[in-house]
Protein backbone atom coordinates (compact mmCIF):
# COMPACT_ATOMS: atom_id res chain seq x y z
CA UNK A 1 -27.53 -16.37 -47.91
CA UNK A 2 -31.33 -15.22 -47.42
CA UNK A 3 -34.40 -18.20 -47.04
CA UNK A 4 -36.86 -17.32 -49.28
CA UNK A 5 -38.69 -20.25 -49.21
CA UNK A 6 -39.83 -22.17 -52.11
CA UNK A 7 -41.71 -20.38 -55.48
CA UNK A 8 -45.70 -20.20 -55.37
CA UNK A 9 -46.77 -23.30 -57.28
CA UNK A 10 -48.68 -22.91 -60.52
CA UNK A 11 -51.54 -23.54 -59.12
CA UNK A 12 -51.46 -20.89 -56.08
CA UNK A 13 -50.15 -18.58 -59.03
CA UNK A 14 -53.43 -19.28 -60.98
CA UNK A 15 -55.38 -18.92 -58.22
CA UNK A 16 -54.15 -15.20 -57.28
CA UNK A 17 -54.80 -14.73 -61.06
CA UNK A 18 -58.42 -15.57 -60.78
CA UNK A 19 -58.75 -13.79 -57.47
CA UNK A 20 -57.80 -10.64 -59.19
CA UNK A 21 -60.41 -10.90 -61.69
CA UNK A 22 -62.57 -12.09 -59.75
CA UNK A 23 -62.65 -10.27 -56.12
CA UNK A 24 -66.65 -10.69 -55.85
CA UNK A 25 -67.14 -13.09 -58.32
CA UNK A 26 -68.94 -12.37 -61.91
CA UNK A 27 -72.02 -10.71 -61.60
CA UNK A 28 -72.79 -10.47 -65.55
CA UNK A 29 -72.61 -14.18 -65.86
CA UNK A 30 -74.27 -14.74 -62.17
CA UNK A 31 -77.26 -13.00 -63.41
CA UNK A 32 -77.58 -14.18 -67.37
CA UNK A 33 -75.63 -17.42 -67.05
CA UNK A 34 -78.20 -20.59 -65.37
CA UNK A 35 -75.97 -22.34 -62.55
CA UNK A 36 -75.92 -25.78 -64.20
CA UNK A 37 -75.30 -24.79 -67.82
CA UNK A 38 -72.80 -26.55 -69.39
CA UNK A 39 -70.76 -25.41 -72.36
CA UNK A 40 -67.72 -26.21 -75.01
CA UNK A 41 -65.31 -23.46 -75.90
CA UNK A 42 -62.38 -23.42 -78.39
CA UNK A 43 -59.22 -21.59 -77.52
CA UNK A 44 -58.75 -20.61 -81.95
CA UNK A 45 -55.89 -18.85 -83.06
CA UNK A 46 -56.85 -15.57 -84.71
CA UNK A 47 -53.29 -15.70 -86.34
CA UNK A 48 -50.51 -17.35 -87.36
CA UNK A 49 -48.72 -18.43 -84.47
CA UNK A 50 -46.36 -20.99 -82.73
CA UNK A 51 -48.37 -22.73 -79.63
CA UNK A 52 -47.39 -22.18 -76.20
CA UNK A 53 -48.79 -22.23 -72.64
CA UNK A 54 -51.93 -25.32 -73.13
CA UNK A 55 -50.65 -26.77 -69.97
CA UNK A 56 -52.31 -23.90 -67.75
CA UNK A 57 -55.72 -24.71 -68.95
CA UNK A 58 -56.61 -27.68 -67.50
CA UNK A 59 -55.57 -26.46 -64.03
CA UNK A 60 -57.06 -23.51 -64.14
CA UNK A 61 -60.48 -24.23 -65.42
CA UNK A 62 -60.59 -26.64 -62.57
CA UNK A 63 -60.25 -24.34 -59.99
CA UNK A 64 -63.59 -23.24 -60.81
CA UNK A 65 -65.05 -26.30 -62.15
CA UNK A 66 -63.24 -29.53 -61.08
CA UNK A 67 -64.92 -31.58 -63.29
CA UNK A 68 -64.23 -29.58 -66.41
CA UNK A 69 -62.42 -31.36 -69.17
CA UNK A 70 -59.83 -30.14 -71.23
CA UNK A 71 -58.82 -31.55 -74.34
CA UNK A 72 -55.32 -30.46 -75.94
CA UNK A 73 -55.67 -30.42 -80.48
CA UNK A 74 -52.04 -29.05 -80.87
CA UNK A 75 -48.43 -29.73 -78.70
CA UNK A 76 -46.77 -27.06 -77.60
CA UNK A 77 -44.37 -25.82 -80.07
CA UNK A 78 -46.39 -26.81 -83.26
CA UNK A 79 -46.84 -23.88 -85.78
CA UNK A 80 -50.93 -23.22 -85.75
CA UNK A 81 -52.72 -21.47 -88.93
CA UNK A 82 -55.53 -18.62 -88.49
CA UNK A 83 -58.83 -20.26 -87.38
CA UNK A 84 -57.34 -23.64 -85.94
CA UNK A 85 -58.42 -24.43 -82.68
CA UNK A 86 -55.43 -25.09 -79.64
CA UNK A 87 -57.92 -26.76 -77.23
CA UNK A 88 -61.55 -27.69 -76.13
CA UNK A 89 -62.87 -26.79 -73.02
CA UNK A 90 -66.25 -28.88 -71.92
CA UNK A 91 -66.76 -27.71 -68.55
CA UNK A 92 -70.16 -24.81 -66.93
CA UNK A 93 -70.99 -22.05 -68.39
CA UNK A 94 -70.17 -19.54 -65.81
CA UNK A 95 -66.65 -21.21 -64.86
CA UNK A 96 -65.83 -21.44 -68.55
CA UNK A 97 -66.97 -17.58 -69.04
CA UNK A 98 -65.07 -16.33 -65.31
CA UNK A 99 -61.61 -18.07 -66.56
CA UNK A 100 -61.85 -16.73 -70.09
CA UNK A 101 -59.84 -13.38 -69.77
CA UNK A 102 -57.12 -15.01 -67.26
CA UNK A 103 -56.62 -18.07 -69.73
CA UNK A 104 -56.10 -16.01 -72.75
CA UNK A 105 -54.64 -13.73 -71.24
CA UNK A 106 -51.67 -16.14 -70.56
CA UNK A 107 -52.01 -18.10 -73.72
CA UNK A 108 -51.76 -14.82 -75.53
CA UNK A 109 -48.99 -13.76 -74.00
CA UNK A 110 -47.01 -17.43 -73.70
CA UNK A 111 -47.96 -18.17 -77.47
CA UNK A 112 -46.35 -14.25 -78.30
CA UNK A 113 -43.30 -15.38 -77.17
CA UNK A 114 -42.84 -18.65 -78.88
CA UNK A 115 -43.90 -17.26 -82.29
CA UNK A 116 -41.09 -14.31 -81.87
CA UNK A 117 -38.64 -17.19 -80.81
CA UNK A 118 -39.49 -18.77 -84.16
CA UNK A 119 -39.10 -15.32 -85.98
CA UNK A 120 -36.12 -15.04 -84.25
CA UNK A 121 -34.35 -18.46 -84.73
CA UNK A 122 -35.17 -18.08 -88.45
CA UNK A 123 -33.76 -15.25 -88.80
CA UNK A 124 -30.80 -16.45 -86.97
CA UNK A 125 -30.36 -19.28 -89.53
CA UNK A 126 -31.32 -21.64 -87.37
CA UNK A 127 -29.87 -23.25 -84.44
CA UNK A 128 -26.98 -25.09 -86.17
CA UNK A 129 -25.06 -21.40 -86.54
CA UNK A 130 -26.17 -19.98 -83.02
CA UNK A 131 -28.13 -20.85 -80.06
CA UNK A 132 -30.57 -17.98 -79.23
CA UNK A 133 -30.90 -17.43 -75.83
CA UNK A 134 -32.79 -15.66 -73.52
CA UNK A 135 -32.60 -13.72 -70.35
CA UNK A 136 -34.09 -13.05 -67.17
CA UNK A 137 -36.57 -10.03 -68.78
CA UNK A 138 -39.12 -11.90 -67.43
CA UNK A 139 -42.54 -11.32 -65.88
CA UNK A 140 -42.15 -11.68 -62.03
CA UNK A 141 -43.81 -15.04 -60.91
CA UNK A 142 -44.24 -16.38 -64.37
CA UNK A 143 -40.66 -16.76 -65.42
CA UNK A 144 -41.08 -20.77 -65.80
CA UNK A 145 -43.90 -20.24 -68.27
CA UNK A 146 -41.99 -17.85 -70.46
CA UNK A 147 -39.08 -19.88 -70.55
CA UNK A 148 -41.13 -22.61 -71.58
CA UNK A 149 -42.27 -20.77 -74.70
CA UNK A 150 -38.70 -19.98 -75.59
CA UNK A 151 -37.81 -23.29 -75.43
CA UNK A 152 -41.35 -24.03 -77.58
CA UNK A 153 -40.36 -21.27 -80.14
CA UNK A 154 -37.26 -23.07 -80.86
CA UNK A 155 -34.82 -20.65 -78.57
CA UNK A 156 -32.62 -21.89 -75.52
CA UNK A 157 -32.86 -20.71 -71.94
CA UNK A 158 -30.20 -18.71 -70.42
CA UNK A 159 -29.50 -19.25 -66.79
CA UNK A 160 -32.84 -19.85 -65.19
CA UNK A 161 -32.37 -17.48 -62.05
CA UNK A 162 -29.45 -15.70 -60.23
CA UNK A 163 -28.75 -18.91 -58.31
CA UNK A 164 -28.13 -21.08 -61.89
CA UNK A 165 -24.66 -19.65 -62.61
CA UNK A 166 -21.90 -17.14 -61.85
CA UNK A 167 -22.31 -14.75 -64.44
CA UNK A 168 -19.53 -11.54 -63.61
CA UNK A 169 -20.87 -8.33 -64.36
CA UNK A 170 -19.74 -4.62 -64.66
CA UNK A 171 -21.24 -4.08 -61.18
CA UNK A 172 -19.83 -6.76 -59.59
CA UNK A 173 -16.14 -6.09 -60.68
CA UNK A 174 -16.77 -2.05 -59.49
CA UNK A 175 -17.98 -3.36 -55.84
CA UNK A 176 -15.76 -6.49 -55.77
CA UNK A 177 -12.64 -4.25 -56.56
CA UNK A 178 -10.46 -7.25 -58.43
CA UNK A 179 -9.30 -8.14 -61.58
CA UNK A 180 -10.44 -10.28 -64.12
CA UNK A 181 -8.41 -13.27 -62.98
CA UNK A 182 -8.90 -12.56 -59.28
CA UNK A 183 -13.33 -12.81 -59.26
CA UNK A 184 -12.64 -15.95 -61.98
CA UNK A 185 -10.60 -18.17 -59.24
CA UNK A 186 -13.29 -17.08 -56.13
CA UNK A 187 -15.39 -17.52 -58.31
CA UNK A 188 -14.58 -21.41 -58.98
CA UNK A 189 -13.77 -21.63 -55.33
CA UNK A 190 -16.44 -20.67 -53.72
CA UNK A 191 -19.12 -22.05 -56.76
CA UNK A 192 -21.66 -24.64 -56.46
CA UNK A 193 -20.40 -27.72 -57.72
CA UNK A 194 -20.50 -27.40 -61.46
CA UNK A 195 -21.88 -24.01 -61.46
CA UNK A 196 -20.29 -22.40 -64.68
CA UNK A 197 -18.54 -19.07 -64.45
CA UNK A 198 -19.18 -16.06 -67.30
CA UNK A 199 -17.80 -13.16 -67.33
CA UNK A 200 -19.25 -9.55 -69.37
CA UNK A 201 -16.40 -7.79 -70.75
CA UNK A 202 -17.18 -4.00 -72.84
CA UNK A 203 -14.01 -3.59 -75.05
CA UNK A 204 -11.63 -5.74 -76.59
CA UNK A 205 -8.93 -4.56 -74.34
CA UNK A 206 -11.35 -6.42 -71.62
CA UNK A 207 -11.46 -9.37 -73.54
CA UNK A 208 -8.02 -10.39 -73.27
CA UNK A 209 -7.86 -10.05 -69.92
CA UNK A 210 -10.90 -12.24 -69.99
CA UNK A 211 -9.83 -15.31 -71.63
CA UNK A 212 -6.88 -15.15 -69.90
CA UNK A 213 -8.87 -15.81 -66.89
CA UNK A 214 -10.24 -18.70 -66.95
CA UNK A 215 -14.06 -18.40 -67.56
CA UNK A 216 -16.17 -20.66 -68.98
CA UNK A 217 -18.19 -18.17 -71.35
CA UNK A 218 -17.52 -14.22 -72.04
CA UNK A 219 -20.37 -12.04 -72.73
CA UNK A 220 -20.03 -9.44 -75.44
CA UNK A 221 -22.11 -6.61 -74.22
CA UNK A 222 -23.12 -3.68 -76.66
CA UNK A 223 -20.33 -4.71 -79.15
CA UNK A 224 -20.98 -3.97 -82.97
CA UNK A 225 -20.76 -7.32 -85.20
CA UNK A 226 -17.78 -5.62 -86.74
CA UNK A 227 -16.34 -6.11 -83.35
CA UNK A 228 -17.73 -9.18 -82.49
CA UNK A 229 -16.32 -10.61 -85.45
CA UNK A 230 -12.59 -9.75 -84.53
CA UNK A 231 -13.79 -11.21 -80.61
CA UNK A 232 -14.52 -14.43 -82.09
CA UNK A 233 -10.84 -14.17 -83.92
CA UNK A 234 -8.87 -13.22 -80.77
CA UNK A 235 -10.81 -16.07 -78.63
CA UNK A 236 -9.82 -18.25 -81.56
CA UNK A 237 -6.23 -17.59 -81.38
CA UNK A 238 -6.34 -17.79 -78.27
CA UNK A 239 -7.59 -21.03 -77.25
CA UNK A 240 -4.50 -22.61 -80.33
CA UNK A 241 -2.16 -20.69 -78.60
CA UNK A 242 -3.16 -21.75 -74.75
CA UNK A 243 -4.28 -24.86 -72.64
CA UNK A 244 -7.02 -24.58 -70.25
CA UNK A 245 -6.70 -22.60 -66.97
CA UNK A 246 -9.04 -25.51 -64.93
CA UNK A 247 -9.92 -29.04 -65.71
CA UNK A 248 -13.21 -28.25 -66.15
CA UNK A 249 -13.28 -25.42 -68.05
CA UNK A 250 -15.47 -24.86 -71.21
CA UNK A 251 -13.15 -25.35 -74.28
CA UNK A 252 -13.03 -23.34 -76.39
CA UNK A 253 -14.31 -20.66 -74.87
CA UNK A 254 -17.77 -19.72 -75.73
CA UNK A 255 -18.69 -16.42 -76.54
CA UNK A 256 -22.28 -15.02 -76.46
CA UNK A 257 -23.57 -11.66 -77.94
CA UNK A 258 -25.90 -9.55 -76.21
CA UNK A 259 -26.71 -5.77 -75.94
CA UNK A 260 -29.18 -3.94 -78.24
CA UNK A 261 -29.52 -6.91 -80.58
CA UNK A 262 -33.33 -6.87 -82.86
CA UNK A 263 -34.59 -8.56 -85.51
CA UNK A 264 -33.26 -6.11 -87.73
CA UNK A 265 -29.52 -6.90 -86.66
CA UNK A 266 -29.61 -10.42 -85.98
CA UNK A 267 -28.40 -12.25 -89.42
CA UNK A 268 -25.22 -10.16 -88.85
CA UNK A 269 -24.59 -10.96 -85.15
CA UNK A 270 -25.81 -15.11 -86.06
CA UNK A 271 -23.06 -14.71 -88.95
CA UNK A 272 -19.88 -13.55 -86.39
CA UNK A 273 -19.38 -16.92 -85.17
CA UNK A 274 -20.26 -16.62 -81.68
CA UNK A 275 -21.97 -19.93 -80.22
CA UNK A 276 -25.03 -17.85 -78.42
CA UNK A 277 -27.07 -14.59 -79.18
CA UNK A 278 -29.02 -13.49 -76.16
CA UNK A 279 -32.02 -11.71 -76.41
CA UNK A 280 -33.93 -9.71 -73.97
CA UNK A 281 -36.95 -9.16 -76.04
CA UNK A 282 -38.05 -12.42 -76.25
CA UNK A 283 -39.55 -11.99 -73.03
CA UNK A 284 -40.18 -8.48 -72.44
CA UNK A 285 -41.32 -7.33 -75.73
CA UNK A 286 -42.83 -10.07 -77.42
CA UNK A 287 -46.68 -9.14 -78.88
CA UNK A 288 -49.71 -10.92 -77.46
CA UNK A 289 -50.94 -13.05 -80.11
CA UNK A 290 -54.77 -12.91 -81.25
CA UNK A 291 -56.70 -15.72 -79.34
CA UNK A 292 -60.33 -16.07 -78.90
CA UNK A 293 -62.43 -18.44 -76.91
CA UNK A 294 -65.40 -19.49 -79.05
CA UNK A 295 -68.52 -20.91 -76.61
CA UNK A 296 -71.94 -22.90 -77.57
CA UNK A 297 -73.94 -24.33 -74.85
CA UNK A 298 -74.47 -27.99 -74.11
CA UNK A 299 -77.13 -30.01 -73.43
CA UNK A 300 -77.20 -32.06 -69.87
């Protein structure tokens, strides 16, 4: 098993986010913007939209200006009307100006994916007939953030990274050459204690072999809610019919949906019965929301 070493904290993260924008600094403000100005800004939501991301602020803005405050008017996950402000910024003029594109840029994008979580969950029904999930569709290095504004649109996370779970896929059975019931038990042997075991089945014909196996969760990958419906009625049967394989194996079986799923198909996948819908464009193809920072100088 490879070292990688721990993940870049948020604050390293931030700071290669700056440096990016910022390789020689801002000459526009440098040369319009007097050194000890002091200003207020507004992060104001230029749409409807569910909150996300407000905890970046503060640490960013104070790797330019460490005495900059930052003052929070919404939580994280609370539904925000055109024109109402997230959070104040009091902090100089230049530092305020130099982190304004990196700071919305994130908030944009966190805030996009909480408000499609919403859309989505609603559409869903609600999390009493399905969790929605995500997936790992995420933006390299800011995969904690996104998850985040699943959780704040109302969504669940998936497994966090590779290392979270066994999750069995069509790959894995082509270059591990066994059956079903042969990758479940090395699986469980050779797990992390309480590491939960899925397997990603393509047919019905798959599925049986599936349950039979001893997994924890199946994944239903490209199947039509037609089919999904008559999954959810063979895992049925099956767990009245059967006992479980392991002593601490998810019963019943749960069964998630995934594969080519939209807004536009969702009520009829939520309605199957499945316990989780997982969504890949949660992450990578939710909209940036419309933010803008609104600035007015300051006096001392």
């Amino acid at each position: 098993m490879s070292d990688l070493g721990p993940p870049l904290s948020l604050k390293e993260r931030l700071r290669a986010a700056l440096a990016e924008d910022l390789p020689q600094g801002d000459p526009t403000s440098e040369a319009l913007i007097p050194e000890g100005m002091l200003a207020l800004g507004r992060v104001v939501a230029g749409q409807e939209l569910v909150a996300s991301g407000l905890s970046v602020v503060e640490p960013l803005i104070s790797l330019l200006d460490p005495k900059a405050e930052v003052k929070p008017l919404c939580r994280d996950g609370e539904l925000m009307a055109r024109g109402e402000p997230l959070c104040e910024i009091r902090a100089g003029a230049r530092a305020m100006l130099m982190a304004e594109r990196v700071m919305l840029n994130l908030l944009m994008r966190l805030c996009g994916i909480a408000t499609l979580t919403r859309r989505a969950v609603e559409v869903a029904g609600g999390t009493q007939r399905v969790r929605i999930l995500d997936t790992r569709k995420t933006t390299p290095l800011w995969r904690d953030l996104e998850k985040a504004a699943v959780r704040h649109g109302g969504g669940v996370n998936h497994r966090h990274s590779l290392s979270a779970m066994v999750l069995v896929k069509e790959n894995h059975l082509r270059l591990a050459g066994f059956s079903f019931s042969q990758v479940v038990l090395r699986a469980r042997e050779l797990r992390p204690p309480s590491t939960p075991v899925e397997v990603e089945v393509e047919g019905l014909a798959q599925l049986e072999e599936a349950l039979a196996s001893g997994a924890d969760r199946i994944l239903l990958d490209n199947f039509p809610p037609q089919e999904v419906v008559r999954a959810v009625r063979m895992r049925d049967d099956f767990c009245r019919r059967r006992e479980p394989r392991y002593p601490d194996q998810v019963w019943p079986v749960e069964l998630e949906a995934s594969g080519g799923i939209t807004l536009a198909n969702l009520s009829a996948y939520a309605q199957t019965g499945v316990e989780m819908v997982s969504l890949g464009m949660l992450t990578h193809s939710a909209p940036a929301v419309n933010l803008s920072l609104e600035v007015e100088p300051l006096s001392g």
